[in-house]
ModelCIF file with pLDDT and N, C-alpha, C, O atoms, coordinates in Angstrom:
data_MODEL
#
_entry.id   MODEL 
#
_entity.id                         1 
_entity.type                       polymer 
_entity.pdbx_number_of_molecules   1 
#
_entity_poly.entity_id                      1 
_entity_poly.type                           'polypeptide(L)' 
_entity_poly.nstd_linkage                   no 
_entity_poly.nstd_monomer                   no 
_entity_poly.pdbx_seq_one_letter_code       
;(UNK)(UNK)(UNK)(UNK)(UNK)(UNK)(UNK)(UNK)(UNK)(UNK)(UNK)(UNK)(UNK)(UNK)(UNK)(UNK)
(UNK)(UNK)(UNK)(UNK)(UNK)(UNK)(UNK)(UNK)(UNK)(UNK)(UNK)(UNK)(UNK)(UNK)(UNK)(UNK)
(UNK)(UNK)(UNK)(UNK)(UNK)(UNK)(UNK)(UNK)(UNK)(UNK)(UNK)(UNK)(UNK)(UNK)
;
_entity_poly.pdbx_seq_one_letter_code_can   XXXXXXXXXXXXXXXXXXXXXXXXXXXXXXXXXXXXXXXXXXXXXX 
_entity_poly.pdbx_strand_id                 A 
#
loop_
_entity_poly_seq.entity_id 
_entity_poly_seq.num 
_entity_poly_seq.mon_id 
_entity_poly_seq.hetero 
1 1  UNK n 
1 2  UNK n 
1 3  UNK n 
1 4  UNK n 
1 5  UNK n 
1 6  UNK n 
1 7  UNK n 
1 8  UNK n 
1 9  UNK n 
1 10 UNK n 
1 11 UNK n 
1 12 UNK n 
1 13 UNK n 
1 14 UNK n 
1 15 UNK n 
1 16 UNK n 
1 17 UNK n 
1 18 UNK n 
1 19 UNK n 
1 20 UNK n 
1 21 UNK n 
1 22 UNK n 
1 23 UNK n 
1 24 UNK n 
1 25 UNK n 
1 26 UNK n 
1 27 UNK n 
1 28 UNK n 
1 29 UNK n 
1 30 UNK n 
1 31 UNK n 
1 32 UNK n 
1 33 UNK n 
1 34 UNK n 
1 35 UNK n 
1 36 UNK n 
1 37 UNK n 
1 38 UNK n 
1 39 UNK n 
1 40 UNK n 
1 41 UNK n 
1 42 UNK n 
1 43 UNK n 
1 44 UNK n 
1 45 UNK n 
1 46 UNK n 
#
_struct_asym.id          A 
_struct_asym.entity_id   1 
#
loop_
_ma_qa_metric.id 
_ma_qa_metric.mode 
_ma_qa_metric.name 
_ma_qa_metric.software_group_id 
_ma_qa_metric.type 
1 global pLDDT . pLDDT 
2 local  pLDDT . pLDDT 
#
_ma_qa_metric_global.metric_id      1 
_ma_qa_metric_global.metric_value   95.22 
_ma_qa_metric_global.model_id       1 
_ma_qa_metric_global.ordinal_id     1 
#
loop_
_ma_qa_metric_local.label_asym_id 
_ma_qa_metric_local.label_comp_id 
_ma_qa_metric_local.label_seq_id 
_ma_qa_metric_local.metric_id 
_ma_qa_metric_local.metric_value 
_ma_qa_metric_local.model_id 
_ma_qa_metric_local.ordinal_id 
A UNK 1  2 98.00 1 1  
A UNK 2  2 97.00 1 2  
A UNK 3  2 95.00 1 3  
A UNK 4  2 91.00 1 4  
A UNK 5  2 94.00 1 5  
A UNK 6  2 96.00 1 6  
A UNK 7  2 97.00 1 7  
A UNK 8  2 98.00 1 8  
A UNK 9  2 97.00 1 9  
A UNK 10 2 97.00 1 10 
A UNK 11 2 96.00 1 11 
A UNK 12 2 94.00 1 12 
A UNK 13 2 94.00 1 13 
A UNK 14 2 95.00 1 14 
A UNK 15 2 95.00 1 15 
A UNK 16 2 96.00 1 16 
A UNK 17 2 96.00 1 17 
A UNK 18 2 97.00 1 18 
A UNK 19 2 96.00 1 19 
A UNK 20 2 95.00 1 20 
A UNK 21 2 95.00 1 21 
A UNK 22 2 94.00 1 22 
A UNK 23 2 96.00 1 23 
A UNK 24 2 95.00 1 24 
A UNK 25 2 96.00 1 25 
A UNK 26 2 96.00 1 26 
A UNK 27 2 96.00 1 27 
A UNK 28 2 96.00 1 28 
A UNK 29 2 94.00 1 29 
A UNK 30 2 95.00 1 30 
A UNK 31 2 96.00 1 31 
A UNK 32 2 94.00 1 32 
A UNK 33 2 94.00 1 33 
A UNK 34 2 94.00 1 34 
A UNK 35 2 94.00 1 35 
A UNK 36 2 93.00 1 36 
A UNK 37 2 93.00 1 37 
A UNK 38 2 94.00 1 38 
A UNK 39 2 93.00 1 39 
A UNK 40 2 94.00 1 40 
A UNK 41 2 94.00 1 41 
A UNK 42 2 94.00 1 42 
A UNK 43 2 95.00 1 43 
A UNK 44 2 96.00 1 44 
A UNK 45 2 97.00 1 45 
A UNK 46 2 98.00 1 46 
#
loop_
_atom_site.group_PDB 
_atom_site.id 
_atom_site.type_symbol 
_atom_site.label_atom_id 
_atom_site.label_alt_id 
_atom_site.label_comp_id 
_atom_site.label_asym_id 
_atom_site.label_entity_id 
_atom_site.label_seq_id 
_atom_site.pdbx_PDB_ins_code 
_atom_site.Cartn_x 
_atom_site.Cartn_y 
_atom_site.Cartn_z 
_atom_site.occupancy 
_atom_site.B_iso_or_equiv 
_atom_site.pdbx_formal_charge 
_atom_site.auth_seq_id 
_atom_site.auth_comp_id 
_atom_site.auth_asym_id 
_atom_site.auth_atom_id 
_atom_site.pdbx_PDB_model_num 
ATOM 1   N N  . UNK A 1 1  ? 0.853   -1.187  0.000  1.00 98.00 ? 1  UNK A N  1 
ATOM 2   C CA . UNK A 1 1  ? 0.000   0.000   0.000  1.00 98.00 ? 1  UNK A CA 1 
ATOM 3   C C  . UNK A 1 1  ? 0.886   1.232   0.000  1.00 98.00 ? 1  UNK A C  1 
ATOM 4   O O  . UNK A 1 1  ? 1.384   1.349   1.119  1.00 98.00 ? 1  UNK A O  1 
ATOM 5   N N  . UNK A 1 2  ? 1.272   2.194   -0.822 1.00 97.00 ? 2  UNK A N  1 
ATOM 6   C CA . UNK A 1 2  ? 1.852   3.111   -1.063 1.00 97.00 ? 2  UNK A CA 1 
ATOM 7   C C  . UNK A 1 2  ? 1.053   4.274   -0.755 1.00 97.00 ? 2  UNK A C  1 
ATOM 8   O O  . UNK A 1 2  ? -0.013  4.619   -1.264 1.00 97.00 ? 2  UNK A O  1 
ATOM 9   N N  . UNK A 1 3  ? 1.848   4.922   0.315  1.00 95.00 ? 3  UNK A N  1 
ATOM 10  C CA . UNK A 1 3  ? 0.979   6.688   0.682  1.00 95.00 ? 3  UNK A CA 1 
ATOM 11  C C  . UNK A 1 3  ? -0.299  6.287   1.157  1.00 95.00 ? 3  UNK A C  1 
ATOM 12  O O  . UNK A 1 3  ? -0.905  7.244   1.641  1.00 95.00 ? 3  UNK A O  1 
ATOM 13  N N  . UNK A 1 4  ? -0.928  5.210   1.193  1.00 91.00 ? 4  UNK A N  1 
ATOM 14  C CA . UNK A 1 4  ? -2.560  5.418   2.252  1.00 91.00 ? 4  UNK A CA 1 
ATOM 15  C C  . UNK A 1 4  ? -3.843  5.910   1.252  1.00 91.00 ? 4  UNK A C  1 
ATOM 16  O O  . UNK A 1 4  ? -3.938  5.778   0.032  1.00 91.00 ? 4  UNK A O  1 
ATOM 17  N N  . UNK A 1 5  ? -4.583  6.389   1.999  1.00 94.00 ? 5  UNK A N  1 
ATOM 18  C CA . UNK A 1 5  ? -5.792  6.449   1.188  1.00 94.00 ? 5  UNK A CA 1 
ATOM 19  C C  . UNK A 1 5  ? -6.787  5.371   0.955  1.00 94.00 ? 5  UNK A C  1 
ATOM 20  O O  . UNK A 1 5  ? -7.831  5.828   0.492  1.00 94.00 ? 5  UNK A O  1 
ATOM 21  N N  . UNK A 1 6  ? -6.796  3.881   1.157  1.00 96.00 ? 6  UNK A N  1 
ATOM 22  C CA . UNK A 1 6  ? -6.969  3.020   0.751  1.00 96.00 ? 6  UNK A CA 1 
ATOM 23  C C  . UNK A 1 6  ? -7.714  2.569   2.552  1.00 96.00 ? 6  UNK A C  1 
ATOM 24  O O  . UNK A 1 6  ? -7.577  2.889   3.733  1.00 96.00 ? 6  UNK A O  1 
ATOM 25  N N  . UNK A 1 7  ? -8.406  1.772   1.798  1.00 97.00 ? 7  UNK A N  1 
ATOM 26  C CA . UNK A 1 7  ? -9.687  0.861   3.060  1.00 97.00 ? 7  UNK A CA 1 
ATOM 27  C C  . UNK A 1 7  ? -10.289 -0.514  1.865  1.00 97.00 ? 7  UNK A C  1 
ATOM 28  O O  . UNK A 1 7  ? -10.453 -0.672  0.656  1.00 97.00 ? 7  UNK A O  1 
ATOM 29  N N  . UNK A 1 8  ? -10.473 -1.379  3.322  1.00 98.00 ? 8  UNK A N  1 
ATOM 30  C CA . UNK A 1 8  ? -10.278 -2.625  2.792  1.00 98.00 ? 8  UNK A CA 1 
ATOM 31  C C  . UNK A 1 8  ? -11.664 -3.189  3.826  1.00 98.00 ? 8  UNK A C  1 
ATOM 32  O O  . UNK A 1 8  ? -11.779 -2.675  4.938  1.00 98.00 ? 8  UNK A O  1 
ATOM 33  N N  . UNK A 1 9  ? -12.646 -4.231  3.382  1.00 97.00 ? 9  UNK A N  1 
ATOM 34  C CA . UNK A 1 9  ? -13.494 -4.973  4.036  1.00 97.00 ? 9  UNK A CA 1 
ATOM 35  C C  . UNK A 1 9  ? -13.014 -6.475  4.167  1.00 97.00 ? 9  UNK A C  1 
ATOM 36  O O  . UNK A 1 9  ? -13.185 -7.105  3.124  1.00 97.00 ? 9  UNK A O  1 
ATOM 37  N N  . UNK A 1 10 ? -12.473 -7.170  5.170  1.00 97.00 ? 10 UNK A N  1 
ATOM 38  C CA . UNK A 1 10 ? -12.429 -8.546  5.526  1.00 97.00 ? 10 UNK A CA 1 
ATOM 39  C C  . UNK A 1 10 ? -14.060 -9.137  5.148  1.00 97.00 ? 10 UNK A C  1 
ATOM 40  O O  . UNK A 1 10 ? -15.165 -8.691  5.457  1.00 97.00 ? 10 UNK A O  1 
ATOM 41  N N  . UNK A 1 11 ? -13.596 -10.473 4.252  1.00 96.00 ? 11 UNK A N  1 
ATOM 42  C CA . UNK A 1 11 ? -15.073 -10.724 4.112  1.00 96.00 ? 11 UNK A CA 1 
ATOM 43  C C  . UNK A 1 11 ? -15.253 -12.410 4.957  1.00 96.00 ? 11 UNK A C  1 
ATOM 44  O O  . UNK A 1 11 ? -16.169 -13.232 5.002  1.00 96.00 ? 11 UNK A O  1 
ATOM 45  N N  . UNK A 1 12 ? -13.904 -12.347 5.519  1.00 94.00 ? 12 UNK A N  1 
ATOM 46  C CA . UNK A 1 12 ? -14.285 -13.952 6.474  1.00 94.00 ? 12 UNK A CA 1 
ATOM 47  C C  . UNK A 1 12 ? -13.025 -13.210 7.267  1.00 94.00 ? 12 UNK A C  1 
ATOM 48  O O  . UNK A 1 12 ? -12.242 -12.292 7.025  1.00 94.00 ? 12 UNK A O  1 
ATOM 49  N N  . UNK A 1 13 ? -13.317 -14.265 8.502  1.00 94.00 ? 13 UNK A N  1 
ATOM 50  C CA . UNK A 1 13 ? -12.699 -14.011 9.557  1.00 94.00 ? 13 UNK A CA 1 
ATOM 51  C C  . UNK A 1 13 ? -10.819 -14.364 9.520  1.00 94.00 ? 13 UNK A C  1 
ATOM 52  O O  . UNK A 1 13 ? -10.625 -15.507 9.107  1.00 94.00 ? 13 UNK A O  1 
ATOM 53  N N  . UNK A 1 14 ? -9.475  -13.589 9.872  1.00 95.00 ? 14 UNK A N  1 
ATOM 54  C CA . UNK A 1 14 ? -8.897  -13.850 9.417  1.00 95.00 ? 14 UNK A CA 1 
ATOM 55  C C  . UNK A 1 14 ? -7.352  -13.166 10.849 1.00 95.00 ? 14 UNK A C  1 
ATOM 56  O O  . UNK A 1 14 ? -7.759  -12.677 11.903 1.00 95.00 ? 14 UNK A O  1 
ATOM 57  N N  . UNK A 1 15 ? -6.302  -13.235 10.679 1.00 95.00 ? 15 UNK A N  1 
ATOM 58  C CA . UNK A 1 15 ? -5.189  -12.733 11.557 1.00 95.00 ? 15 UNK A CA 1 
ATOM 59  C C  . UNK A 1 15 ? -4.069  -11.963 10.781 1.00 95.00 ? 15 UNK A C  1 
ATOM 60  O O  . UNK A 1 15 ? -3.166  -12.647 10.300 1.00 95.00 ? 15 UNK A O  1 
ATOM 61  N N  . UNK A 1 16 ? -4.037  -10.392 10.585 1.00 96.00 ? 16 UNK A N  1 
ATOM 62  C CA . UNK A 1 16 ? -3.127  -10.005 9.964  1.00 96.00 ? 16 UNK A CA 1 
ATOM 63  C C  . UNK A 1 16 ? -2.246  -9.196  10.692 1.00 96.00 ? 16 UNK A C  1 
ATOM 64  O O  . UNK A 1 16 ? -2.528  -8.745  11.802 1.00 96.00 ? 16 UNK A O  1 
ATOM 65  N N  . UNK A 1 17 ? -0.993  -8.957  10.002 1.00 96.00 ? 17 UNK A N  1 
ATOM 66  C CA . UNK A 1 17 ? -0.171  -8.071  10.621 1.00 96.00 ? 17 UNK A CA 1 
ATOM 67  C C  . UNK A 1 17 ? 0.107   -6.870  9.304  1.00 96.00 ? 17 UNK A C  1 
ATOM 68  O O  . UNK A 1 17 ? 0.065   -7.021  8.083  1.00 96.00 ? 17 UNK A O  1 
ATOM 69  N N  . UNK A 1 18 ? 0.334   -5.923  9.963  1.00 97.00 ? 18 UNK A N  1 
ATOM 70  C CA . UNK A 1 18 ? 1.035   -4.841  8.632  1.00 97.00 ? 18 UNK A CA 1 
ATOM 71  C C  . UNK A 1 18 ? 2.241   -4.209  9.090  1.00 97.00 ? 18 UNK A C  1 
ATOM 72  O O  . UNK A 1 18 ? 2.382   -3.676  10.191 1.00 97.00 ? 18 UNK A O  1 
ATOM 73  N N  . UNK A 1 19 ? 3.288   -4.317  7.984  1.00 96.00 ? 19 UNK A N  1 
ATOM 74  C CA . UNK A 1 19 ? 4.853   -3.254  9.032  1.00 96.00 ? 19 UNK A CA 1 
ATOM 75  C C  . UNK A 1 19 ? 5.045   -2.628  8.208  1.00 96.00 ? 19 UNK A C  1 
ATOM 76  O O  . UNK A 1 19 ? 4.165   -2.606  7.348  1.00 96.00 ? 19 UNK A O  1 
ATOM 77  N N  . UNK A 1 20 ? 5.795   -2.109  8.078  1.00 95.00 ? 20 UNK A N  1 
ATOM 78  C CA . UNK A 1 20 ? 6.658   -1.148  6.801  1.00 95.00 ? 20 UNK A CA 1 
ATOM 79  C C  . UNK A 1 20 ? 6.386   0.056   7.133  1.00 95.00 ? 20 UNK A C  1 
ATOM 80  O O  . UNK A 1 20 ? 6.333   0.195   8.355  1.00 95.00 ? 20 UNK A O  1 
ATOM 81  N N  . UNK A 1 21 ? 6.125   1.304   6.335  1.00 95.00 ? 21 UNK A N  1 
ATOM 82  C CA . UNK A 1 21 ? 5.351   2.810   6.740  1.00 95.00 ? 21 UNK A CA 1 
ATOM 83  C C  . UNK A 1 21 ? 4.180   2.452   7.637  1.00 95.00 ? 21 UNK A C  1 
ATOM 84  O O  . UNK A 1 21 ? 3.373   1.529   7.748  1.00 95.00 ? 21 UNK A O  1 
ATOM 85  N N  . UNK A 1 22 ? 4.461   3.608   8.226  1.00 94.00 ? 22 UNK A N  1 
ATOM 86  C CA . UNK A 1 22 ? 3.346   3.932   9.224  1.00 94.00 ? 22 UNK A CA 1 
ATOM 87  C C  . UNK A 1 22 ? 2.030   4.832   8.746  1.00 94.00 ? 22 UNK A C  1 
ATOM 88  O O  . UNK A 1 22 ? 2.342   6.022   8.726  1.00 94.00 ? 22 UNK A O  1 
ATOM 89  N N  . UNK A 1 23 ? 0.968   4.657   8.446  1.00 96.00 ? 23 UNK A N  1 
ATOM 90  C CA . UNK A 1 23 ? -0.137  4.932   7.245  1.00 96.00 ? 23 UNK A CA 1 
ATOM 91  C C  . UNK A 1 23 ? -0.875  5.640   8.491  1.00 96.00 ? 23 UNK A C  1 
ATOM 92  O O  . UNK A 1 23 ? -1.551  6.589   8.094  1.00 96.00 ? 23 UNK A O  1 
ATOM 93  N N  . UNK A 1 24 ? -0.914  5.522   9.360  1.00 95.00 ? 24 UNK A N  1 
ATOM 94  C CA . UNK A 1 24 ? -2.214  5.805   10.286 1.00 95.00 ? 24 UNK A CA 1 
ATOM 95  C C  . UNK A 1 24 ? -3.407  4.645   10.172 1.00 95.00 ? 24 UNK A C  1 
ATOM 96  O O  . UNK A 1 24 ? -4.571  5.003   9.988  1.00 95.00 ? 24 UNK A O  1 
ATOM 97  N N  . UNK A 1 25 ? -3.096  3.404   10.277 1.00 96.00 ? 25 UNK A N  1 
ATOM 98  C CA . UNK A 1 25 ? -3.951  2.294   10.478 1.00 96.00 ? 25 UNK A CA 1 
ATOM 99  C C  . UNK A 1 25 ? -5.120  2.011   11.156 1.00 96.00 ? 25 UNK A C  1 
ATOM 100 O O  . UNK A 1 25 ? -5.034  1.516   12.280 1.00 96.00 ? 25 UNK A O  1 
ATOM 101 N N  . UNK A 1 26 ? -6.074  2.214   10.723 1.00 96.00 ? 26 UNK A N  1 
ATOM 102 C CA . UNK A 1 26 ? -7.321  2.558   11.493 1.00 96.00 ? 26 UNK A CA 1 
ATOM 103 C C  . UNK A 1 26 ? -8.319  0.752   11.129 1.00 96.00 ? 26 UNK A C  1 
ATOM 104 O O  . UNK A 1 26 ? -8.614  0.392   9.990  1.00 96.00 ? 26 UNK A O  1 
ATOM 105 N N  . UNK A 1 27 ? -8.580  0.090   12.169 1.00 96.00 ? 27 UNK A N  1 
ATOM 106 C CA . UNK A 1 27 ? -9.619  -1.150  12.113 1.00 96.00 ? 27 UNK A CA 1 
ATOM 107 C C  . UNK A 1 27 ? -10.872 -0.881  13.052 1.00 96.00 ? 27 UNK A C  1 
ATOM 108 O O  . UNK A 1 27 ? -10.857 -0.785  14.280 1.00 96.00 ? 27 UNK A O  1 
ATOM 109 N N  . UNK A 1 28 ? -11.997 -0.778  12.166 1.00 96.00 ? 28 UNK A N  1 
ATOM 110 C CA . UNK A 1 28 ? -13.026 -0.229  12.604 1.00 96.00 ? 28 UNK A CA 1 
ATOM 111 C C  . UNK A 1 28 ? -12.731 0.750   13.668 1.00 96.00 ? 28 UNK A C  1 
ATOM 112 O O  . UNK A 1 28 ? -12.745 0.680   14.897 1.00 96.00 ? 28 UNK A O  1 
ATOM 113 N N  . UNK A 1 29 ? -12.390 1.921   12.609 1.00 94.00 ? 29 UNK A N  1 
ATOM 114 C CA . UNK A 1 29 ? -11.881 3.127   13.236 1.00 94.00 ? 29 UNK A CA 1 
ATOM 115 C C  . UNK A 1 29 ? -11.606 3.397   14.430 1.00 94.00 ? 29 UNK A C  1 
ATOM 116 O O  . UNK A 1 29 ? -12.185 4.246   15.108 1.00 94.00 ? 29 UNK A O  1 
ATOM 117 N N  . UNK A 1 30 ? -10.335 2.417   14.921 1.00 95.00 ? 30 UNK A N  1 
ATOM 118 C CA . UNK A 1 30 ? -9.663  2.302   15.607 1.00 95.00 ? 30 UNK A CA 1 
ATOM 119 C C  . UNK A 1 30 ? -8.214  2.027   15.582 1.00 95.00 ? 30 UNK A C  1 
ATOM 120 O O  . UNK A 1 30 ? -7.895  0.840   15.527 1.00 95.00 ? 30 UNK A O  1 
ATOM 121 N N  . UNK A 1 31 ? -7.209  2.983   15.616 1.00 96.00 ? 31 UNK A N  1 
ATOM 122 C CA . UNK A 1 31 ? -5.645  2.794   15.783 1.00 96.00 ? 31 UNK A CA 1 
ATOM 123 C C  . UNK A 1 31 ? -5.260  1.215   15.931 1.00 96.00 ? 31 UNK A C  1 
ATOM 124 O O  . UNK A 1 31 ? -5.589  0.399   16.792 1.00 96.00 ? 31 UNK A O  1 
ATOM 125 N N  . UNK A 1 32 ? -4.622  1.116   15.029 1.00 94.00 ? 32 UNK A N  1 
ATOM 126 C CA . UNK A 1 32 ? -4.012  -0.565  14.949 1.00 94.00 ? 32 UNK A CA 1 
ATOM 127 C C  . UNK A 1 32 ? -2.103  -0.260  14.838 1.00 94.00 ? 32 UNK A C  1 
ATOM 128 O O  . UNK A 1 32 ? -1.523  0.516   14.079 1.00 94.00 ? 32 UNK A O  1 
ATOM 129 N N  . UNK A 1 33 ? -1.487  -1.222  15.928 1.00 94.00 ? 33 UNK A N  1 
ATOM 130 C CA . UNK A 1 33 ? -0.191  -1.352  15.874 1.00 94.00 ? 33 UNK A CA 1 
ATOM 131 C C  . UNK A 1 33 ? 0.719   -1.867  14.620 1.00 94.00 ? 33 UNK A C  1 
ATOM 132 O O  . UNK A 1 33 ? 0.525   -2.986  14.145 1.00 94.00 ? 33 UNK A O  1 
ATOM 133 N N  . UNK A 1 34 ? 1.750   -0.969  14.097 1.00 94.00 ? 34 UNK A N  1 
ATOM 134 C CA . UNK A 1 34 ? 2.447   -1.972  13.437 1.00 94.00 ? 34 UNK A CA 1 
ATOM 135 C C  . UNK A 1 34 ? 3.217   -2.885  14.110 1.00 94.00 ? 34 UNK A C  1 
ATOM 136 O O  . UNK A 1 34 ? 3.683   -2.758  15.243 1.00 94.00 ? 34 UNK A O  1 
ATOM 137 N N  . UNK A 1 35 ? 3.365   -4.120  13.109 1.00 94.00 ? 35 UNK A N  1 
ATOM 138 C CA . UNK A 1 35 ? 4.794   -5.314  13.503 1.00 94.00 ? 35 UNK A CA 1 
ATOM 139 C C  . UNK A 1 35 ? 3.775   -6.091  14.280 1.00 94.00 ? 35 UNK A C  1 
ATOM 140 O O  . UNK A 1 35 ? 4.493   -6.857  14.924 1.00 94.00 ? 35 UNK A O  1 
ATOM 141 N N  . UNK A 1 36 ? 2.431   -6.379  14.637 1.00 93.00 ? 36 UNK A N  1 
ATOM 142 C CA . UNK A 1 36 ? 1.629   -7.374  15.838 1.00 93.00 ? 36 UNK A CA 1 
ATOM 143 C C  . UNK A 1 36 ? 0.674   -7.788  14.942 1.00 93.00 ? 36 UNK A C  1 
ATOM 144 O O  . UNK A 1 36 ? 0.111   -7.267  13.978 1.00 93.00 ? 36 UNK A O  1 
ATOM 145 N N  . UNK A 1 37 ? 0.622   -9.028  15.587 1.00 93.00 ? 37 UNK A N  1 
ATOM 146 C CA . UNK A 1 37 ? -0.564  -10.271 14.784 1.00 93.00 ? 37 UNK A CA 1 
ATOM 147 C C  . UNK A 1 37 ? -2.235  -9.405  15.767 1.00 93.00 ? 37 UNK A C  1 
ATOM 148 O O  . UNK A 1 37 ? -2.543  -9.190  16.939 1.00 93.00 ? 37 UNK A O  1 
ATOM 149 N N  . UNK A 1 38 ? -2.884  -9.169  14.353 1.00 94.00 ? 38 UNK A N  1 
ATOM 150 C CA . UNK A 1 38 ? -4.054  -8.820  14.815 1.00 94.00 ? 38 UNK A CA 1 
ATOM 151 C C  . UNK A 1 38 ? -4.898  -9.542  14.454 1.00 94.00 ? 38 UNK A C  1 
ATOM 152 O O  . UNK A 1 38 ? -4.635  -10.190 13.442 1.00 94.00 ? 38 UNK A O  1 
ATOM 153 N N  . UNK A 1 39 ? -6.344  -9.762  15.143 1.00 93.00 ? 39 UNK A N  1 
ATOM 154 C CA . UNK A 1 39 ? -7.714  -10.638 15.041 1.00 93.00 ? 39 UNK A CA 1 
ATOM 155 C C  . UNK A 1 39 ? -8.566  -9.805  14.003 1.00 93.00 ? 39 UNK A C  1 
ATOM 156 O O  . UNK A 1 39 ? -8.767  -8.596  14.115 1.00 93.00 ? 39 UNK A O  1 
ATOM 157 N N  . UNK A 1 40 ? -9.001  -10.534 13.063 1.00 94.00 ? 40 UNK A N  1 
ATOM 158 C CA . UNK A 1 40 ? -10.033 -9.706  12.408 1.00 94.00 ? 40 UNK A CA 1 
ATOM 159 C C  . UNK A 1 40 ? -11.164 -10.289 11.859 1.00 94.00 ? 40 UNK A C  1 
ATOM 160 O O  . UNK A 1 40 ? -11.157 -11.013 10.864 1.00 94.00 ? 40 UNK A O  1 
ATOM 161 N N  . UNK A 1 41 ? -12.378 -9.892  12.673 1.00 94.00 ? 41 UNK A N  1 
ATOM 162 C CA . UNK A 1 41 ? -13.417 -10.503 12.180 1.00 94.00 ? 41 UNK A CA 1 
ATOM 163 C C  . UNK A 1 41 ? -14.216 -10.450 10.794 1.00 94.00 ? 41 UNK A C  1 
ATOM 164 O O  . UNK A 1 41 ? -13.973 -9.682  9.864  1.00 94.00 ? 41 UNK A O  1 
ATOM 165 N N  . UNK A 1 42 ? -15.208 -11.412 10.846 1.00 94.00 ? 42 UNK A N  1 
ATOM 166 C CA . UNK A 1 42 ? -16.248 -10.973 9.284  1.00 94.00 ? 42 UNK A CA 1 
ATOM 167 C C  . UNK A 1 42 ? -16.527 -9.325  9.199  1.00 94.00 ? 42 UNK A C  1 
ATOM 168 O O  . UNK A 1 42 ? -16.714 -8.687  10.235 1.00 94.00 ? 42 UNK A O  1 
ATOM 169 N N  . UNK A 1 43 ? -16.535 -8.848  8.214  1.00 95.00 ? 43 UNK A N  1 
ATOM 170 C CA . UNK A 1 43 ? -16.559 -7.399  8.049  1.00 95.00 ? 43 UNK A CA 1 
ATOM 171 C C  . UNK A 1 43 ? -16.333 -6.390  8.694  1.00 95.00 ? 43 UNK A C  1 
ATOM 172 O O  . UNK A 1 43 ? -16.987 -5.353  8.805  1.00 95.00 ? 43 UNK A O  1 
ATOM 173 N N  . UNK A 1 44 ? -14.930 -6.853  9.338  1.00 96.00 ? 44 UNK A N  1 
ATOM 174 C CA . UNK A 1 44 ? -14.231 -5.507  9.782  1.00 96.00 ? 44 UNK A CA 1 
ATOM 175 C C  . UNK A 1 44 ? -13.441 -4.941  8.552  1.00 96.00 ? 44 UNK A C  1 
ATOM 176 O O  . UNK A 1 44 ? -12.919 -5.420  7.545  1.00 96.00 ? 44 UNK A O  1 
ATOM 177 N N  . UNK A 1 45 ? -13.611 -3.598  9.151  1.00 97.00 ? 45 UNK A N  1 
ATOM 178 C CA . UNK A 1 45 ? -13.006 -2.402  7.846  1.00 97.00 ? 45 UNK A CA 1 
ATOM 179 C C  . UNK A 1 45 ? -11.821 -2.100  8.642  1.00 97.00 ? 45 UNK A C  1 
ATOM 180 O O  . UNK A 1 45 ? -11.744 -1.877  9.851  1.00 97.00 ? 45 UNK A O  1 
ATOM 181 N N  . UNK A 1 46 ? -10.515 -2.147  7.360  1.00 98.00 ? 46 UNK A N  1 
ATOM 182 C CA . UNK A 1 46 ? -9.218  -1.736  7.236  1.00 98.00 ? 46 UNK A CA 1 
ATOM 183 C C  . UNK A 1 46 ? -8.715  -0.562  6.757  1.00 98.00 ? 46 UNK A C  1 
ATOM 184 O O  . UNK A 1 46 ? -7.498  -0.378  6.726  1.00 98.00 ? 46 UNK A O  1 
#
């Protein structure tokens, strides 16, 4: 993902991590850590 701007819908339940730039990471508009295994349910927004 280059420069941000971008949102994403999980459409099954799933565990991601994101590192690299720091985008301002928002999961169901909520601040998400880089470099950590996160939980993500059916239609949470990225």
């Amino acid at each position: 993902i280059t420069l941000g701007g971008s949102s994403f819908q999980f459409l099954k339940d799933s565990v991601i991590c994101i590192s690299g730039a720091d985008l301002n990471a928002e999961l169901n508009s909520k601040p998400v850590p880089l470099n950590h295994s996160i939980k993500i349910l059916k239609n949470s927004v990225l």
